[in-house]
C-alpha atoms as a PDB file:
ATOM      1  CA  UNK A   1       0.000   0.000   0.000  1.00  0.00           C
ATOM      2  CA  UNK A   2       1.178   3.428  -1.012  1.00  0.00           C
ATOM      3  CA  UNK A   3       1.084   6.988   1.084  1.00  0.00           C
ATOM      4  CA  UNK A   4      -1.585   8.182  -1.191  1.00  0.00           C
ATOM      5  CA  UNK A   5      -4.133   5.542  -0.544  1.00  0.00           C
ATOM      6  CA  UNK A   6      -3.371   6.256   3.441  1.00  0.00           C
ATOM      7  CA  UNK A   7      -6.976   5.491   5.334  1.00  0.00           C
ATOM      8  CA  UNK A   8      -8.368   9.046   6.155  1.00  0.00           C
ATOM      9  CA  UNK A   9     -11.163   9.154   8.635  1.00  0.00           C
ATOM     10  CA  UNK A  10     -13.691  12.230   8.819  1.00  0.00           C
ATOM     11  CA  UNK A  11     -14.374  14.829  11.501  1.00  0.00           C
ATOM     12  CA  UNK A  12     -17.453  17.433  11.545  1.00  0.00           C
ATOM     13  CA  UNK A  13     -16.422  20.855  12.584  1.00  0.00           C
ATOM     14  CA  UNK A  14     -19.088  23.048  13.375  1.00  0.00           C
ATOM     15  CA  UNK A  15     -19.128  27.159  13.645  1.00  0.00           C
ATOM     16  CA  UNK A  16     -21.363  28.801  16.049  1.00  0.00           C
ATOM     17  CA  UNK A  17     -21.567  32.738  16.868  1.00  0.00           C
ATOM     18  CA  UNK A  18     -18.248  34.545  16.552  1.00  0.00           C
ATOM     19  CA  UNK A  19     -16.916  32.154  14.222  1.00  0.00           C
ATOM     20  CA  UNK A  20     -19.750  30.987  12.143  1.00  0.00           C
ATOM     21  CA  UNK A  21     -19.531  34.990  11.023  1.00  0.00           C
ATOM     22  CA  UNK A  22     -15.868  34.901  10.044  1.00  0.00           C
ATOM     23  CA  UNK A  23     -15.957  31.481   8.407  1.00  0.00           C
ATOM     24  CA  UNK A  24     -19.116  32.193   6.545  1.00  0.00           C
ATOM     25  CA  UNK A  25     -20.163  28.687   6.722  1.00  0.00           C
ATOM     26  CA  UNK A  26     -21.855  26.565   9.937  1.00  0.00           C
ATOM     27  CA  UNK A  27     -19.726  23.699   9.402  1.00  0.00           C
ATOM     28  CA  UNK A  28     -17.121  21.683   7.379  1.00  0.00           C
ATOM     29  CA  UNK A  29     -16.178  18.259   6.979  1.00  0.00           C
ATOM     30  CA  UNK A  30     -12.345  17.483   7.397  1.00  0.00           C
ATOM     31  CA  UNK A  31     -10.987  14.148   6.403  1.00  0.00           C
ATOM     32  CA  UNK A  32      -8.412  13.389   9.408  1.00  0.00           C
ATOM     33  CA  UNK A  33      -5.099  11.448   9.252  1.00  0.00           C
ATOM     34  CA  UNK A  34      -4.073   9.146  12.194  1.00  0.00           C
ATOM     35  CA  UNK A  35      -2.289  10.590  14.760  1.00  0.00           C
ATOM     36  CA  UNK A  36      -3.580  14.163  13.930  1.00  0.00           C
ATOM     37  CA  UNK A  37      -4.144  16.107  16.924  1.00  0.00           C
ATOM     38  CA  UNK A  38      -6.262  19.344  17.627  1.00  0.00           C
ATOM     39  CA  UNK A  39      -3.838  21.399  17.176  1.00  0.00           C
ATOM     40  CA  UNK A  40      -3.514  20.257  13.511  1.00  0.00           C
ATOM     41  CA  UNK A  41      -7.073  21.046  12.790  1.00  0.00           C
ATOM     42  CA  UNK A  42      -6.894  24.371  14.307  1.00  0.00           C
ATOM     43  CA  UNK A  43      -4.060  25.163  11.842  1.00  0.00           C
ATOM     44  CA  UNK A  44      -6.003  23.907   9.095  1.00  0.00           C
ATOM     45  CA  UNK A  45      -8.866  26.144  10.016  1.00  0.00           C
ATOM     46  CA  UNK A  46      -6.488  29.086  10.040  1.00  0.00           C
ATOM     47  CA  UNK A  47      -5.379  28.300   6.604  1.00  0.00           C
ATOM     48  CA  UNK A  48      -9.061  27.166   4.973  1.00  0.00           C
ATOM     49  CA  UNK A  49     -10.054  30.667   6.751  1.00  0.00           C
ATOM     50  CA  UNK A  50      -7.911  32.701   7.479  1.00  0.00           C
ATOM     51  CA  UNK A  51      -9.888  35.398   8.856  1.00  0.00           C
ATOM     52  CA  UNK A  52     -10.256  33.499  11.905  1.00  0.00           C
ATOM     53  CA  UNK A  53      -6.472  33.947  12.607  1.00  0.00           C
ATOM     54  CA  UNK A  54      -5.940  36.841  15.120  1.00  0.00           C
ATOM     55  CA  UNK A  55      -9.584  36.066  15.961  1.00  0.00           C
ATOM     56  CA  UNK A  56     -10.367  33.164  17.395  1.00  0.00           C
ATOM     57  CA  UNK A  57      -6.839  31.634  16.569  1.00  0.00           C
ATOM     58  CA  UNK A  58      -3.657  32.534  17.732  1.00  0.00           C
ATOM     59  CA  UNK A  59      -1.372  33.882  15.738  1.00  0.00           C
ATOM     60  CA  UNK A  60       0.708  30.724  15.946  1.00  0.00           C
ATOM     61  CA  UNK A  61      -1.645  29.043  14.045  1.00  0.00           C
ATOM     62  CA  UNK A  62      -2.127  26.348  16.101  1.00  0.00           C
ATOM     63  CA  UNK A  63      -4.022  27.445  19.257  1.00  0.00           C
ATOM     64  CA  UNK A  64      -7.071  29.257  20.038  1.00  0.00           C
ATOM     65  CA  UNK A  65      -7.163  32.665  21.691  1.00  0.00           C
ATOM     66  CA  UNK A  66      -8.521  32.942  25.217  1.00  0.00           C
ATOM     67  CA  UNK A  67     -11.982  31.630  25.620  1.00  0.00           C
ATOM     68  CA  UNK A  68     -12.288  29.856  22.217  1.00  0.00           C
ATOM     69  CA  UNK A  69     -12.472  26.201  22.194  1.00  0.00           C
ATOM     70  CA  UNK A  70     -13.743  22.883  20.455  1.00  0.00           C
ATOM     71  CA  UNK A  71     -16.864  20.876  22.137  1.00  0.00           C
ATOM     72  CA  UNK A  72     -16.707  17.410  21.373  1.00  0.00           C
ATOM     73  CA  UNK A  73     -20.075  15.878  20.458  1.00  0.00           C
ATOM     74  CA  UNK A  74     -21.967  18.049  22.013  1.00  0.00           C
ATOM     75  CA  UNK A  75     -20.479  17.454  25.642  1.00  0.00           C
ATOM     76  CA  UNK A  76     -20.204  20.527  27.475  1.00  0.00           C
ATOM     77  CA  UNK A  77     -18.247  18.541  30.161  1.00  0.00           C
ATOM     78  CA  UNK A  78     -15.665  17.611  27.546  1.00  0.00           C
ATOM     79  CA  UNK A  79     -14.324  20.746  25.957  1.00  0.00           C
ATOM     80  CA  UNK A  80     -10.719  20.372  24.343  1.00  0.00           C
ATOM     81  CA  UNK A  81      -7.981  21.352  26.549  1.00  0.00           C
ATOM     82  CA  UNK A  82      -5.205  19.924  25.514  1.00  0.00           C
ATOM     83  CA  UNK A  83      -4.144  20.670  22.132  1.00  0.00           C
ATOM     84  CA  UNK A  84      -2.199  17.489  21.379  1.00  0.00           C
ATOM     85  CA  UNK A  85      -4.855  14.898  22.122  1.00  0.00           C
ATOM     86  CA  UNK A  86      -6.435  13.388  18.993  1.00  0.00           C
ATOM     87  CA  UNK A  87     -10.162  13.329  17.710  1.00  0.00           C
ATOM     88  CA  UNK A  88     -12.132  10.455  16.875  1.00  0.00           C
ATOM     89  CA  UNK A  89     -13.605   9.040  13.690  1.00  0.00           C
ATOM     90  CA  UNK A  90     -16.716  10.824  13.602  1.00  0.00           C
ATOM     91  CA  UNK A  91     -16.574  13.516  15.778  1.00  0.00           C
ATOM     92  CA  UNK A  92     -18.079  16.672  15.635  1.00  0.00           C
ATOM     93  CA  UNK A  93     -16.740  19.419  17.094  1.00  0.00           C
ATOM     94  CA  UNK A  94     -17.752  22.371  17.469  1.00  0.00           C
ATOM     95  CA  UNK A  95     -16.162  25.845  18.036  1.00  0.00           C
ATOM     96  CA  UNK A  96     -17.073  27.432  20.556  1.00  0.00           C
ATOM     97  CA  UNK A  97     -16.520  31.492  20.567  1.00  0.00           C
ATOM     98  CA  UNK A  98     -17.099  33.025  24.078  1.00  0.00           C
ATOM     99  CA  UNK A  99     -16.798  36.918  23.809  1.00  0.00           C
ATOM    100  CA  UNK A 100     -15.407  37.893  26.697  1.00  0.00           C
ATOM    101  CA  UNK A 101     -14.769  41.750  27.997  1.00  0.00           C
ATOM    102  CA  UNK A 102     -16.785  44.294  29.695  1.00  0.00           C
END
């Protein structure tokens, strides 16, 4: 078996408030790679859109700004924490942006 015919798996990422706005779009499908970690799909966000670097991403591409995280399958008690875990075949998550400020 060659690299190109690699398995890839697919992930739902979902958009809500803040970033449905920037994206322009409530959600995306992202064929995943095994071993790819959060942090990986964050920096593909910030290079599908761009706009949501500076925003809701970091300008390291590869974390999310204060506030602004991934909810995994709808679990409020499970919210993504650590960037260099790895999602499952068939997850959705979904971004969560919390405006914060006064």
């Amino acid at each position: 078996m060659d690299k190109t015919s690699e398995i890839m798996d697919t992930i739902t990422v979902e958009f809500t408030n803040l970033a449905r706005v920037v994206a322009g779009v409530p959600n995306i499908e992202l064929s995943i790679k095994p071993g790819e970690t959060y942090a990986d799909i964050v920096q593909r966000l910030g290079v599908l859109y761009p706009y949501l670097v500076g925003v809701l991403i970091d300008n390291d591409g590869r974390t999310f700004l204060s506030s602004n995280m991934f909810i995994i399958n709808n679990e409020m008690g499970d919210p993504v924490m650590v960037m260099d875990e790895h999602p499952r075949p068939g997850d959705r998550l979904t971004l969560v942006a919390v405006a914060t400020g006064g």
